[in-house]
Protein backbone atom coordinates (compact mmCIF):
# COMPACT_ATOMS: atom_id res chain seq x y z
CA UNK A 1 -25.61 -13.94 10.94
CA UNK A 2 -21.80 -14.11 10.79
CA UNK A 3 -22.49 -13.40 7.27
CA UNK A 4 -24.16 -10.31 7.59
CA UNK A 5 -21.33 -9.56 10.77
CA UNK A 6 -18.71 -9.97 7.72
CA UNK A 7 -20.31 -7.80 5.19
CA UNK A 8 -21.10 -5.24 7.94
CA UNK A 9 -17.34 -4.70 9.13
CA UNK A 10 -16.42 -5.03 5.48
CA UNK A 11 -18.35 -1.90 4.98
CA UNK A 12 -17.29 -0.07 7.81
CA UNK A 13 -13.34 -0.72 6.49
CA UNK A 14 -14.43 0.77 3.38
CA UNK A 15 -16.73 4.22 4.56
CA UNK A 16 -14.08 5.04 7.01
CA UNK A 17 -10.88 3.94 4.89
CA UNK A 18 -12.62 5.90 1.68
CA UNK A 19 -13.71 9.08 3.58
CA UNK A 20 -10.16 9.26 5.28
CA UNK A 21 -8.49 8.74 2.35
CA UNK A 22 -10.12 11.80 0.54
CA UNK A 23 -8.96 13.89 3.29
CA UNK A 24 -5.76 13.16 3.43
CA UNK A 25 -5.14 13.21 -0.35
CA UNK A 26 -6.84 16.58 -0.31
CA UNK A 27 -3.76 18.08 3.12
CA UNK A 28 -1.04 15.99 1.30
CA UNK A 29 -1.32 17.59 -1.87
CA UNK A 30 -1.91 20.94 -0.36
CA UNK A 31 0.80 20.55 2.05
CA UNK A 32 2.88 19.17 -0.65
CA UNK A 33 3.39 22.58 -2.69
CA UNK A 34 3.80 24.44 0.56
CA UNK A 35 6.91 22.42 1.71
CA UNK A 36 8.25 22.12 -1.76
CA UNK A 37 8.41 26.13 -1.93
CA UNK A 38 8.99 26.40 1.57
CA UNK A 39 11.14 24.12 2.52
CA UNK A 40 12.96 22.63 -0.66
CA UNK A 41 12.95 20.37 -2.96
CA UNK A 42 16.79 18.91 -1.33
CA UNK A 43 14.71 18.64 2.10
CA UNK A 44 11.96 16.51 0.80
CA UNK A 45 14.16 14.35 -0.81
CA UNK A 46 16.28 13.80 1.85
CA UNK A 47 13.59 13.04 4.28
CA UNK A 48 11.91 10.98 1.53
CA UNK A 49 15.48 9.10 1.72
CA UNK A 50 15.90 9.08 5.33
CA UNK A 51 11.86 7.35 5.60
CA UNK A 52 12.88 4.81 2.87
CA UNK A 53 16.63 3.38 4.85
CA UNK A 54 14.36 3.19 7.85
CA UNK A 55 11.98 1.07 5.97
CA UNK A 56 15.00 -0.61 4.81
CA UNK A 57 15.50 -1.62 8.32
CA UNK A 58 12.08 -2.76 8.92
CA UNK A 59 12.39 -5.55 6.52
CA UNK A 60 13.27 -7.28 10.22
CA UNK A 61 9.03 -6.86 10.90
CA UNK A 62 7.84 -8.45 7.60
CA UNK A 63 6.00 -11.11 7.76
CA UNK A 64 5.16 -11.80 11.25
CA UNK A 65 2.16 -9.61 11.21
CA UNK A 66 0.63 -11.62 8.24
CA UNK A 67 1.23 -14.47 9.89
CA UNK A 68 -0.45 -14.00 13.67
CA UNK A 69 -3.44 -12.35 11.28
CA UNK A 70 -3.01 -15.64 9.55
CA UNK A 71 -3.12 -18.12 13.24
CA UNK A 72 -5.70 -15.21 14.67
CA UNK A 73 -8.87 -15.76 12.13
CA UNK A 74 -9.93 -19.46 13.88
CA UNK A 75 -9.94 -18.28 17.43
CA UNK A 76 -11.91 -15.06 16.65
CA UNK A 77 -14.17 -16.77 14.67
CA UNK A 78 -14.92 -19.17 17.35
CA UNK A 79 -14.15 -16.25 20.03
CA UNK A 80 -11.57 -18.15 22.15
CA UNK A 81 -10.60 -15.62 23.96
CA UNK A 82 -7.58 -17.02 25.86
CA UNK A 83 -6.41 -17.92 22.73
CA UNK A 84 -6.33 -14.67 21.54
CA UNK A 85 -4.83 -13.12 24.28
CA UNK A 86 -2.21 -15.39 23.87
CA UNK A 87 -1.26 -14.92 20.40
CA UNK A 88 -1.28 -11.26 20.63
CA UNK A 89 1.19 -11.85 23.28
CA UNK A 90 3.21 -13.67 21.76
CA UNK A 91 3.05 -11.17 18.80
CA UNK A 92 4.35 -8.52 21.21
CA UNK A 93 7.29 -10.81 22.34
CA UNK A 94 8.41 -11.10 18.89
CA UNK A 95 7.88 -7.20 18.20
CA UNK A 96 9.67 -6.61 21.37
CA UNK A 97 12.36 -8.48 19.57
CA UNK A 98 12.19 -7.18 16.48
CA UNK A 99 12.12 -3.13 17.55
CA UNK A 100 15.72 -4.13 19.57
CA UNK A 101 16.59 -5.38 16.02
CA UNK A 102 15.88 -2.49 14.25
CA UNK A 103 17.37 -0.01 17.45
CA UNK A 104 20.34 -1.48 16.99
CA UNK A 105 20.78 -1.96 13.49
CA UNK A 106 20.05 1.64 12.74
CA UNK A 107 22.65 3.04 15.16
CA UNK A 108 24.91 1.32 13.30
CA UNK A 109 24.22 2.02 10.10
CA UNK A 110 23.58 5.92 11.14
CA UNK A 111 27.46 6.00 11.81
CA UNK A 112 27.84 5.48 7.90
CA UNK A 113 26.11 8.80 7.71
CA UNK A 114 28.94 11.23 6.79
CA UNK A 115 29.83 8.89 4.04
CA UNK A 116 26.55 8.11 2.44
CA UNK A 117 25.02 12.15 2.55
CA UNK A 118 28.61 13.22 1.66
CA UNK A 119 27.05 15.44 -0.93
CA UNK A 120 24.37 16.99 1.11
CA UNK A 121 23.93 20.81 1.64
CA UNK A 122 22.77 20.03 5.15
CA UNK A 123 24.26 19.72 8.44
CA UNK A 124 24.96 16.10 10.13
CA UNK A 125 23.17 17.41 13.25
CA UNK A 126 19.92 17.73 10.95
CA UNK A 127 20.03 14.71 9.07
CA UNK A 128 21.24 12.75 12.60
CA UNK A 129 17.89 14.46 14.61
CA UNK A 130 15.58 13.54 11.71
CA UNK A 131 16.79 10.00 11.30
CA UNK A 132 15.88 9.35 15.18
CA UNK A 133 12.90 11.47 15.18
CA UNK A 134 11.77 9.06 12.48
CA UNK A 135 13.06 5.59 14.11
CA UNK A 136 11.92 6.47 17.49
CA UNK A 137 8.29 6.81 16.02
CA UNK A 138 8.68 3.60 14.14
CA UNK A 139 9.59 2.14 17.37
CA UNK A 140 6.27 3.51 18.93
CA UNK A 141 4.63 0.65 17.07
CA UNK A 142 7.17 -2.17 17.81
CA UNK A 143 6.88 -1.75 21.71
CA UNK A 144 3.73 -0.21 22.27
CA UNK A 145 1.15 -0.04 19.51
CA UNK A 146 1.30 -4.22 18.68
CA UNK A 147 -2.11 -4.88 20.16
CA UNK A 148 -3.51 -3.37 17.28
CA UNK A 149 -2.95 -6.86 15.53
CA UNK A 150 -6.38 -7.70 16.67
CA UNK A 151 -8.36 -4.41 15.16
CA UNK A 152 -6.80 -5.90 12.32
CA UNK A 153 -7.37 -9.32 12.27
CA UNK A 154 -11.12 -8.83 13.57
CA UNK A 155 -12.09 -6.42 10.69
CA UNK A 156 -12.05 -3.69 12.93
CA UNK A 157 -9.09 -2.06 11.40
CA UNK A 158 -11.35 1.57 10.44
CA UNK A 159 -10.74 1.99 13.77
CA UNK A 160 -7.08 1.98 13.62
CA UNK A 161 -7.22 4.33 10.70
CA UNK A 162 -9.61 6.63 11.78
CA UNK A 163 -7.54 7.40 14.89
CA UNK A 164 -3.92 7.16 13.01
CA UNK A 165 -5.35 9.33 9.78
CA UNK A 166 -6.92 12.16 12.15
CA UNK A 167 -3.59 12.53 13.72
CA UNK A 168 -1.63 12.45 10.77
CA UNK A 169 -4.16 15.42 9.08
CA UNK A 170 -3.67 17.03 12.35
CA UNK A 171 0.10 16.75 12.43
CA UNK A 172 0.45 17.93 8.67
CA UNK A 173 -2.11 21.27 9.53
CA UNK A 174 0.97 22.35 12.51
CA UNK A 175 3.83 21.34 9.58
CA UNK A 176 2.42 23.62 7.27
CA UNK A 177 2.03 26.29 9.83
CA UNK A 178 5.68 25.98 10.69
CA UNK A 179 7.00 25.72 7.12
CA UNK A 180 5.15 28.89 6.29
CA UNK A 181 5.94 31.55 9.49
CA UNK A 182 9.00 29.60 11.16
CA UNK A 183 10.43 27.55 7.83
CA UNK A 184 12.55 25.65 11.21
CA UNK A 185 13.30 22.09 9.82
CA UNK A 186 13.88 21.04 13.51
CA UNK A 187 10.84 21.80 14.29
CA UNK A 188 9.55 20.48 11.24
CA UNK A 189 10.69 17.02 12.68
CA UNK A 190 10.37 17.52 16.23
CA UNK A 191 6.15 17.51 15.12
CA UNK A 192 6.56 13.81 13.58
CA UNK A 193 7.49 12.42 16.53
CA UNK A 194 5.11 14.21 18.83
CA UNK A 195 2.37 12.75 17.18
CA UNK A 196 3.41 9.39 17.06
CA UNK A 197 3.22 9.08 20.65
CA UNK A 198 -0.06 10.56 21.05
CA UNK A 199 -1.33 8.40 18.58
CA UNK A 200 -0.18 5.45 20.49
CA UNK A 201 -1.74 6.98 23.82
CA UNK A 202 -5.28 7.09 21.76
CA UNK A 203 -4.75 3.93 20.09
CA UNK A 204 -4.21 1.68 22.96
CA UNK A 205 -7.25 3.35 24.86
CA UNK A 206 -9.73 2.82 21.80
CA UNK A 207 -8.40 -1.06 22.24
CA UNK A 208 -8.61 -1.32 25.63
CA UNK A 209 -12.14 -0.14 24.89
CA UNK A 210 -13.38 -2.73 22.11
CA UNK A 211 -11.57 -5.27 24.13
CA UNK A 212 -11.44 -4.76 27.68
CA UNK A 213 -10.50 -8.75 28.44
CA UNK A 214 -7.33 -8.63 26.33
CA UNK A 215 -4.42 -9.21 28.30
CA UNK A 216 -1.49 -9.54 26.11
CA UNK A 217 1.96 -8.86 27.22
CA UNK A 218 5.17 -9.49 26.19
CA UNK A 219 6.60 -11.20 28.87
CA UNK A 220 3.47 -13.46 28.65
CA UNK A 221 3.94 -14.26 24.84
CA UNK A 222 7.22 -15.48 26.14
CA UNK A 223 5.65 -18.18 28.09
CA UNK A 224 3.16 -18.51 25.51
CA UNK A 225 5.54 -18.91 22.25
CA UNK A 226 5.91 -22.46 22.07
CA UNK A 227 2.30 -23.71 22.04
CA UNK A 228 2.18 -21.58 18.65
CA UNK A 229 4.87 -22.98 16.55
CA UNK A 230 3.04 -21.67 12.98
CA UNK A 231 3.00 -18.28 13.98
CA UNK A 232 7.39 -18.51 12.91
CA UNK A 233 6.85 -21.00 10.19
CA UNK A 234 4.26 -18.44 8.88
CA UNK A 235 6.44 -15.66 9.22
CA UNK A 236 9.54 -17.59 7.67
CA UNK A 237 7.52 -18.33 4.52
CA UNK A 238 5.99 -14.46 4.78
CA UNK A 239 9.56 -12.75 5.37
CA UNK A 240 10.82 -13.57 2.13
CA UNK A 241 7.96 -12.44 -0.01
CA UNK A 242 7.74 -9.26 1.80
CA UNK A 243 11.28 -8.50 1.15
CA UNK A 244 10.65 -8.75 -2.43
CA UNK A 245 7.62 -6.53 -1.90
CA UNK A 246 9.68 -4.01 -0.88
CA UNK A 247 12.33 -4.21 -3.01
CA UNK A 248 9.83 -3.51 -5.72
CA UNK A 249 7.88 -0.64 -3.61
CA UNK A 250 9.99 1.01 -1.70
CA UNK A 251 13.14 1.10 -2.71
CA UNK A 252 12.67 3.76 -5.47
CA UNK A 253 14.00 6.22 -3.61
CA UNK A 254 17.01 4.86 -2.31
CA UNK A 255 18.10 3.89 -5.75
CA UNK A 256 17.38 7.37 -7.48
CA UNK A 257 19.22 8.46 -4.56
CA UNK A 258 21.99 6.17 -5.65
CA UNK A 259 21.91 5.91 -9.55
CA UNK A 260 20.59 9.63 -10.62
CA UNK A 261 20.62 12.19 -7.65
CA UNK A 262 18.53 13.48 -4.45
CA UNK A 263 16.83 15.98 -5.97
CA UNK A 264 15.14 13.72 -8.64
CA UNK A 265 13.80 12.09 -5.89
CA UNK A 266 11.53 14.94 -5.06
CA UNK A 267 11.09 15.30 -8.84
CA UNK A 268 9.95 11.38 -9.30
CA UNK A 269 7.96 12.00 -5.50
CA UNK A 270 5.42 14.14 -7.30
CA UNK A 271 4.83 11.32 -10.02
CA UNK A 272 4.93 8.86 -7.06
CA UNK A 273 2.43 10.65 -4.55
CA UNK A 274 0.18 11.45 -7.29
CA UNK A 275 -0.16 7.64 -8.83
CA UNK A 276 0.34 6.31 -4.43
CA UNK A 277 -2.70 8.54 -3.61
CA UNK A 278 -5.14 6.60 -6.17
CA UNK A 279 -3.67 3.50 -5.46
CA UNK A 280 -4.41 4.34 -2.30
CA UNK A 281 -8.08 5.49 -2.70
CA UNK A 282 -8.20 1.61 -4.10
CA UNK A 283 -6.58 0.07 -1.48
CA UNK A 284 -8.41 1.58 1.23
CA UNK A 285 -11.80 0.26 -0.15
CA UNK A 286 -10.25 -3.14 -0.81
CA UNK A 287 -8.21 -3.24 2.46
CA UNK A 288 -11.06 -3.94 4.78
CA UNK A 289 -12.39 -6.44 2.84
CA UNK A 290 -8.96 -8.37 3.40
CA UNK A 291 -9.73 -10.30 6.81
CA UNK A 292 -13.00 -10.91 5.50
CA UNK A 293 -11.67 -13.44 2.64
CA UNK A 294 -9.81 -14.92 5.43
CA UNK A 295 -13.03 -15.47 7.19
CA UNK A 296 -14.76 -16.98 3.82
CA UNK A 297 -12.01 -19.15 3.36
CA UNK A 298 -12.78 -20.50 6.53
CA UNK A 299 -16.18 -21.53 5.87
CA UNK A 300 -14.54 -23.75 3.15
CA UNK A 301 -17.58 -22.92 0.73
CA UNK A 302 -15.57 -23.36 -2.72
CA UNK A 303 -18.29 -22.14 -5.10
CA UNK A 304 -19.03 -19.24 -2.57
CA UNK A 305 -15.44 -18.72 -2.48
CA UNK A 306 -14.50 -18.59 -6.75
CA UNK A 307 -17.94 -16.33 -6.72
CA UNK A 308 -16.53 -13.77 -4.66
CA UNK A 309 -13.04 -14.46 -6.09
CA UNK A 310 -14.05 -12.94 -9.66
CA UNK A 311 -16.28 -10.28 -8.29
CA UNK A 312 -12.67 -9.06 -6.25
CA UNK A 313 -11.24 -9.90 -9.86
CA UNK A 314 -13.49 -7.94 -12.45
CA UNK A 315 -13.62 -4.94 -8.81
CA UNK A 316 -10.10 -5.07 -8.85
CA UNK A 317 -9.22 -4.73 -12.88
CA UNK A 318 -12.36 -2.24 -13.32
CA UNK A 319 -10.31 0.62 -11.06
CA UNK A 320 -7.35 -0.47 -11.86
CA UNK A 321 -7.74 0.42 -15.65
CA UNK A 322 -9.68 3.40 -14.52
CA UNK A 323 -6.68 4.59 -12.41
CA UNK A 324 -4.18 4.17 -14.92
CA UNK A 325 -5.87 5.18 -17.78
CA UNK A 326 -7.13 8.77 -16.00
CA UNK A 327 -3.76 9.18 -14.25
CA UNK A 328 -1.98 8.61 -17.86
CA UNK A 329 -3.59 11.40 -19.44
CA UNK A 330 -3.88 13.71 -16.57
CA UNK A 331 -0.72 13.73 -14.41
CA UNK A 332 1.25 16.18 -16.99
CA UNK A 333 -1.28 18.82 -16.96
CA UNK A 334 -2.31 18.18 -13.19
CA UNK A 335 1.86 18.43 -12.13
CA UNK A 336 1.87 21.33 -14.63
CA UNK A 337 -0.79 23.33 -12.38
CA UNK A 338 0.23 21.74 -8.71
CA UNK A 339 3.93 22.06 -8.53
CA UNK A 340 5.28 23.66 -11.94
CA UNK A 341 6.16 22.21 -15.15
CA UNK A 342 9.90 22.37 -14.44
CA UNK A 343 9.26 19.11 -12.77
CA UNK A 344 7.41 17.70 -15.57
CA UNK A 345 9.58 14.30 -16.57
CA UNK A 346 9.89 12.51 -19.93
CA UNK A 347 6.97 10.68 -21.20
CA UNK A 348 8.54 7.21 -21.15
CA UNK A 349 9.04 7.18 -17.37
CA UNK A 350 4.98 8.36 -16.99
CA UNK A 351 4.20 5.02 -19.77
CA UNK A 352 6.37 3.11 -17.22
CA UNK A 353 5.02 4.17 -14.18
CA UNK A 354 2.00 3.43 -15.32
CA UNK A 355 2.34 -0.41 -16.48
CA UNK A 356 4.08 -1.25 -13.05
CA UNK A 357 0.88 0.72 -11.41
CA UNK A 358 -1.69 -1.54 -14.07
CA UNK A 359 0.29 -4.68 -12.54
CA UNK A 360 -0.08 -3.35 -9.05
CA UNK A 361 -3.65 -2.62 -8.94
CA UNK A 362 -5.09 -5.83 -10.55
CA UNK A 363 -2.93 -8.72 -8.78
CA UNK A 364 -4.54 -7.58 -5.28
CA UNK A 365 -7.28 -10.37 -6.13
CA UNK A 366 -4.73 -12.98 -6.43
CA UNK A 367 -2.79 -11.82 -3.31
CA UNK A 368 -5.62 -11.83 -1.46
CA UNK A 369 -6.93 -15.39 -1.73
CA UNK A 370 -2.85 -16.57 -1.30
CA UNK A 371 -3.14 -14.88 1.86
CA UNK A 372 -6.30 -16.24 3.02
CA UNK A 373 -5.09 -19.84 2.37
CA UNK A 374 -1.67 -19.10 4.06
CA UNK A 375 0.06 -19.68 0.11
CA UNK A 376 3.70 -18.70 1.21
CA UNK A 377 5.53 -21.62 0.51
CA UNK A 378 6.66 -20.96 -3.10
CA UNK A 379 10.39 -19.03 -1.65
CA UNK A 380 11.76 -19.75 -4.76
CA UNK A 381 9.22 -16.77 -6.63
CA UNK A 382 10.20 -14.73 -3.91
CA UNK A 383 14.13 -15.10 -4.44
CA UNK A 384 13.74 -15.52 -8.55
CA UNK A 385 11.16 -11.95 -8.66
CA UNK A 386 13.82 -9.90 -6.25
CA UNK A 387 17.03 -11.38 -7.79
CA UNK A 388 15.28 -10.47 -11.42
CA UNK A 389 14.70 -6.84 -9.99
CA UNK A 390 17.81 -6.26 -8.33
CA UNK A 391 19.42 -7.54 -11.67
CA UNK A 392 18.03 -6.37 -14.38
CA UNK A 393 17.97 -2.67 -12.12
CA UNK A 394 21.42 -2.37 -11.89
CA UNK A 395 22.10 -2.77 -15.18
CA UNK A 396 19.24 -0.53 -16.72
CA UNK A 397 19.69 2.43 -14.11
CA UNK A 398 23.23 2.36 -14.76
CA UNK A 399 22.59 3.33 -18.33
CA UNK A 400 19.21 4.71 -18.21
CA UNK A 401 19.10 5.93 -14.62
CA UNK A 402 15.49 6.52 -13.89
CA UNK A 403 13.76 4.75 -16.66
CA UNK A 404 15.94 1.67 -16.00
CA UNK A 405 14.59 1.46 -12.17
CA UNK A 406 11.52 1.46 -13.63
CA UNK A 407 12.60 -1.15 -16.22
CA UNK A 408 13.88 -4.02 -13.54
CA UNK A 409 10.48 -3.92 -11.59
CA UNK A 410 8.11 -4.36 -14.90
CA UNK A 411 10.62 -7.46 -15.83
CA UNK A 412 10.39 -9.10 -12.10
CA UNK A 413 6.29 -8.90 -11.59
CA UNK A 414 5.40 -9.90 -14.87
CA UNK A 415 7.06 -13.37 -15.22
CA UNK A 416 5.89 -14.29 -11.45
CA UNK A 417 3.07 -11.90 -10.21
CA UNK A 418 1.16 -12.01 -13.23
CA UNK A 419 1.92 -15.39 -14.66
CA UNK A 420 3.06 -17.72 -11.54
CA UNK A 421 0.79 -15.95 -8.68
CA UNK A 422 -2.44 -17.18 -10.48
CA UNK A 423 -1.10 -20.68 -10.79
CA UNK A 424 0.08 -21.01 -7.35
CA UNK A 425 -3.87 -19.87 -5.97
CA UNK A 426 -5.53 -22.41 -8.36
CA UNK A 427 -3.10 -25.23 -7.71
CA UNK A 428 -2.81 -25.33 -3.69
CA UNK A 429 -5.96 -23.21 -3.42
CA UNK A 430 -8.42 -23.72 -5.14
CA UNK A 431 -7.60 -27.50 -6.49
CA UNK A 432 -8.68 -26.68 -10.17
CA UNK A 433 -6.82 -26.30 -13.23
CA UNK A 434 -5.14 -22.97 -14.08
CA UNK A 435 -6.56 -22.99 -17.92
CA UNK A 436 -9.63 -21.95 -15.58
CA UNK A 437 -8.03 -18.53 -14.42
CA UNK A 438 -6.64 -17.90 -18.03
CA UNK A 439 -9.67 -18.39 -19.50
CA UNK A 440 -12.01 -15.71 -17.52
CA UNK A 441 -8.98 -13.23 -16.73
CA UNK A 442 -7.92 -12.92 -20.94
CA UNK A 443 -11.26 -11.15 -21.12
CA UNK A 444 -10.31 -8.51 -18.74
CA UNK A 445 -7.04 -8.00 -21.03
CA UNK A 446 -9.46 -7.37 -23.98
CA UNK A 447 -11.64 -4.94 -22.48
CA UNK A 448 -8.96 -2.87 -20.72
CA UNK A 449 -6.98 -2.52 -24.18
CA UNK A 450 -10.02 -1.91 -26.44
CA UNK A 451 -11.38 0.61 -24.12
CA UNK A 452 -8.22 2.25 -23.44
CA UNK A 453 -7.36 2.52 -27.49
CA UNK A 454 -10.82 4.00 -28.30
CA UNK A 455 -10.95 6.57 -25.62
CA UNK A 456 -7.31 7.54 -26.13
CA UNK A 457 -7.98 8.37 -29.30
CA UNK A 458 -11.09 10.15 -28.78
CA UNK A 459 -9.25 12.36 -26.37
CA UNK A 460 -7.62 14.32 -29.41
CA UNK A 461 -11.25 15.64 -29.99
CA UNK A 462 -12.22 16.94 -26.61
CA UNK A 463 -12.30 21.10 -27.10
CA UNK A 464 -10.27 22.08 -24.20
CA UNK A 465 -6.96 22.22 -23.36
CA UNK A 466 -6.42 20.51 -19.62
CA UNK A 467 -2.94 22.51 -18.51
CA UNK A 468 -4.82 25.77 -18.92
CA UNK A 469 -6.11 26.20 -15.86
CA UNK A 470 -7.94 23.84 -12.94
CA UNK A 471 -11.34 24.63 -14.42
CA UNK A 472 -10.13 23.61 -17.98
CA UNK A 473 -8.39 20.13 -16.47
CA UNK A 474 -11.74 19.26 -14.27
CA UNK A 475 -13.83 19.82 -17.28
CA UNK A 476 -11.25 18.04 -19.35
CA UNK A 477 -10.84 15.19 -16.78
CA UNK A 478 -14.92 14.79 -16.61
CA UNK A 479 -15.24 14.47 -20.15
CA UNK A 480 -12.18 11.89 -20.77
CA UNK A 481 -12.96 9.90 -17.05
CA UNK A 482 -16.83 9.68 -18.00
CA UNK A 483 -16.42 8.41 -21.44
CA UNK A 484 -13.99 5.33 -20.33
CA UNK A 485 -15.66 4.33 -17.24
CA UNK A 486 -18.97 3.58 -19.35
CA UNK A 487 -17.26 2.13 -21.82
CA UNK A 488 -14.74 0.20 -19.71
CA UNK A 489 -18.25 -1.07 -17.54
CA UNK A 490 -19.82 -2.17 -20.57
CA UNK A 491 -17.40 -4.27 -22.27
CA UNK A 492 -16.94 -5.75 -18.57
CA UNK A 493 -20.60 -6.72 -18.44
CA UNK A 494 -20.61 -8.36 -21.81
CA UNK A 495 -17.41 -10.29 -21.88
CA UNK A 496 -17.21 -10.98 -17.78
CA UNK A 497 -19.06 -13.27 -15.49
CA UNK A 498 -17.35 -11.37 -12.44
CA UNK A 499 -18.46 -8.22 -13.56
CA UNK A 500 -22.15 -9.66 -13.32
CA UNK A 501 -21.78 -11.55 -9.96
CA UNK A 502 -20.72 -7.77 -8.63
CA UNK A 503 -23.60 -5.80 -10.14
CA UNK A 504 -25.44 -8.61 -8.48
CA UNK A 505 -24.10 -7.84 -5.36
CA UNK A 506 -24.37 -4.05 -5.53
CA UNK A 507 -27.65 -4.53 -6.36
CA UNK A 508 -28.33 -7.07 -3.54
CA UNK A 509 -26.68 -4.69 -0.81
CA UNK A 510 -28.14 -1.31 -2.20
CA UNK A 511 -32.05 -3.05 -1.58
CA UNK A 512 -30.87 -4.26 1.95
CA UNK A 513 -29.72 -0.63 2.84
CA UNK A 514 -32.94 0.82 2.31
């Protein structure tokens, strides 16, 4: 039965995280063109700035919301719910804390304004109003919106984006509407925050809703703290690996900003949005399945738990080669059509992109199963990935700008997320050797790369020419995607044991859904 509970919310995650995501690619790429002729390429690139020093300053959150996920999957599974309601408190202590962080840091580091935008062609009083529109809505979730830790934690998190994605759809409709009959950045802003506190009014009624015995408080977690030492040796061990995380996700921006200039960070956005969107479409189906493996784990069923493990493996590399072999071969034609091809960049920066995104997409398996067992004790791949990045970055962008950002984050992952990641799991998680992992994984290698040779050459043939027009690049894009997803599945199937233990499974939940 908890089985069947676990595959259940599992599916749920996915439907509702899948059919959200299509509608919000669908507004943000719409809306996208509108405020790029509307409102400017400078103005997207400075609020694409502005988002990315605030997440800068939210580095203070990381790792603490792993880690009560982490200390929250034994009492829900037993349903102790004093135990619960004590955690989450406690969680909302420490966020209390944390948001009075972040306040305070920001202040001070928005006095540095004049200096840092001295190039800007827009007033302080805009960039000072959007800056604080943005933090106070980031602060929505540090004092008010920390309950939703449980959602989370309880595989209930479609509910969480179900309300936050409907407001966010909503919120972009009224942005477009003012960028095309008011074009008033102000109010442009002024929206943002709106809807982060009615979001937060929703969100905490839906909770109070699912789970109308909760009492968590901060002042209570105060009391509470002690009993729940783990929850800050968690989020020590967490903290520095999601530093790293974001030195390598987010901090693009910033550093174009830096090393090249703020307009080619609207110019690199459209590469970004276009390769975060189907990363996105993958990590929403693979999202909700995330407290689940915590929940396997905890049955301690290790043959259960490698089965699944390979099936997240062969899921995880099948769209992932998918993503970035389509996305290759499409994104000049599709920018070409969607924005212009003035911001069309060179082809080496597009190969890049798309060999961090091929790194991205297929560790989530390994990640995953870290997580579940609470792996964060290797600091020193934490401190050796983001010192490799920051390194090798400065150098590279400094002669290569763009291409050398790109550069210092391909030379960080591979030596530890592809190579010392996989170790780690099979050493304090699993308890087998590592030749195991090498073994099965090599064979994904192979099939990627001889799929991805034979179809990219096969492309040259295909009697239409994508940039034409949109019916030329869907009928292009059908042909090409078609053509490497059956041969991609196939060489899978023969060479993979994961990719049969998922057809399996498919197969097992289609006959139960009838």
């Amino acid at each position: 039965m908890k089985n069947e509970s676990r595959i259940h919310k599992s599916w749920m995650n996915t439907k509702v995280n899948l059919l959200f995501y299509l509608l919000m690619t669908a507004v943000t790429f719409f809306s996208r063109k509108i405020f790029l002729d509307r409102l400017g390429a400078d103005f997207i690139g400075l609020t694409g700035t502005l988002q990315n020093i605030l997440g800068l300053l939210n580095l203070a959150e990381l790792g603490i919301g792993s880690a009560v996920s982490f200390v929250l999957y034994k009492p829900l599974r037993e349903g102790n719910k004093q135990a619960i309601s004590e955690i989450v408190s406690v969680f909302g202590y420490y966020y209390r804390k944390i948001g009075s962080i972040v306040l305070g840091i920001a202040v001070l580091v928005s006095l540095f304004f004049p200096f840092i935008f001295t190039d800007s062609i827009f007033d302080n009083s805009l960039i000072y109003f959007a800056f604080y529109a943005f933090l106070l809505s980031s602060l929505i979730g540090y004092f008010i919106n920390f309950r939703q830790i449980l959602l989370t934690a309880d595989q209930k998190k479609y509910v969480v984006t179900a309300y936050f994605q409907t407001a966010n759809i909503v919120k972009i409709f009224i942005q477009m509407a003012v960028a095309i009959y008011a074009t008033n950045l102000y109010l442009w802003v002024a929206i943002e925050l709106s809807f982060g506190l009615i979001y937060a009014v929703i969100l905490n009624w839906k909770i109070r809703q699912h789970y109308p015995w909760l009492e968590a408080t901060a002042d209570k977690g105060n009391q509470e703290r002690r009993n729940y030492p783990a929850i800050i040796t968690k989020t020590k061990q967490v903290f520095i690996h999601k530093f790293k995380d974001f030195l390598l996700s987010q901090s693009d921006q910033i550093l174009i900003f830096a090393f090249v200039s703020l307009k080619m960070v609207a110019y690199y956005g459209n590469y970004v949005m276009v390769t975060s969107k189907v990363i996105m479409l993958f990590s929403t189906a693979m999202d909700g399945m995330f407290a689940s493996v915590g929940n396997l784990i905890a049955e301690n069923d290790r043959q259960k738990i490698l089965k699944v493990f390979w099936e997240l493996v062969c899921f995880r590399f099948f769209i992932g080669g998918v993503v970035v072999f389509c996305v290759y071969h499409l994104m000049v034609p599709f920018i070409t059509l969607w924005v212009g091809p003035q911001y069309i960049l060179e082809h080496s920066i597009l190969v890049l992109l798309m060999v961090s995104t091929f790194i991205m997409l297929t560790r989530g398996a390994v990640d995953m199963f870290n997580a579940g067992y609470g792996n964060y004790g290797d600091l020193w791949a934490a401190w050796v990935e983001g010192g490799l990045f920051l390194l090798v970055t400065v150098v590279a962008a400094y002669k290569w700008g763009l291409i050398g950002i790109l550069i210092g984050k391909i030379a960080s992952t591979i030596p530890i997320v592809v190579i010392w990641k996989p170790v780690y799991l099979y050493r304090e998680g699993f308890h087998l050797p590592t030749k195991m992992y090498w073994k099965g994984v090599f064979w994904y290698y192979v099939a990627f790369g001889l799929s991805f040779v034979v179809l990219h050459v096969a492309a040259d043939f295909i009697p239409i020419r994508p940039s034409a027009g949109v019916y030329q690049l869907i009928g292009y894009s059908a042909i090409l995607s078609t053509g490497f997803v059956l041969m991609y599945a196939a060489m899978l199937y023969l060479l993979t044991s994961g990719a049969r233990f998922l057809l399996q499974r498919v197969a097992y939940f289609v006959d139960r859904r009838r």
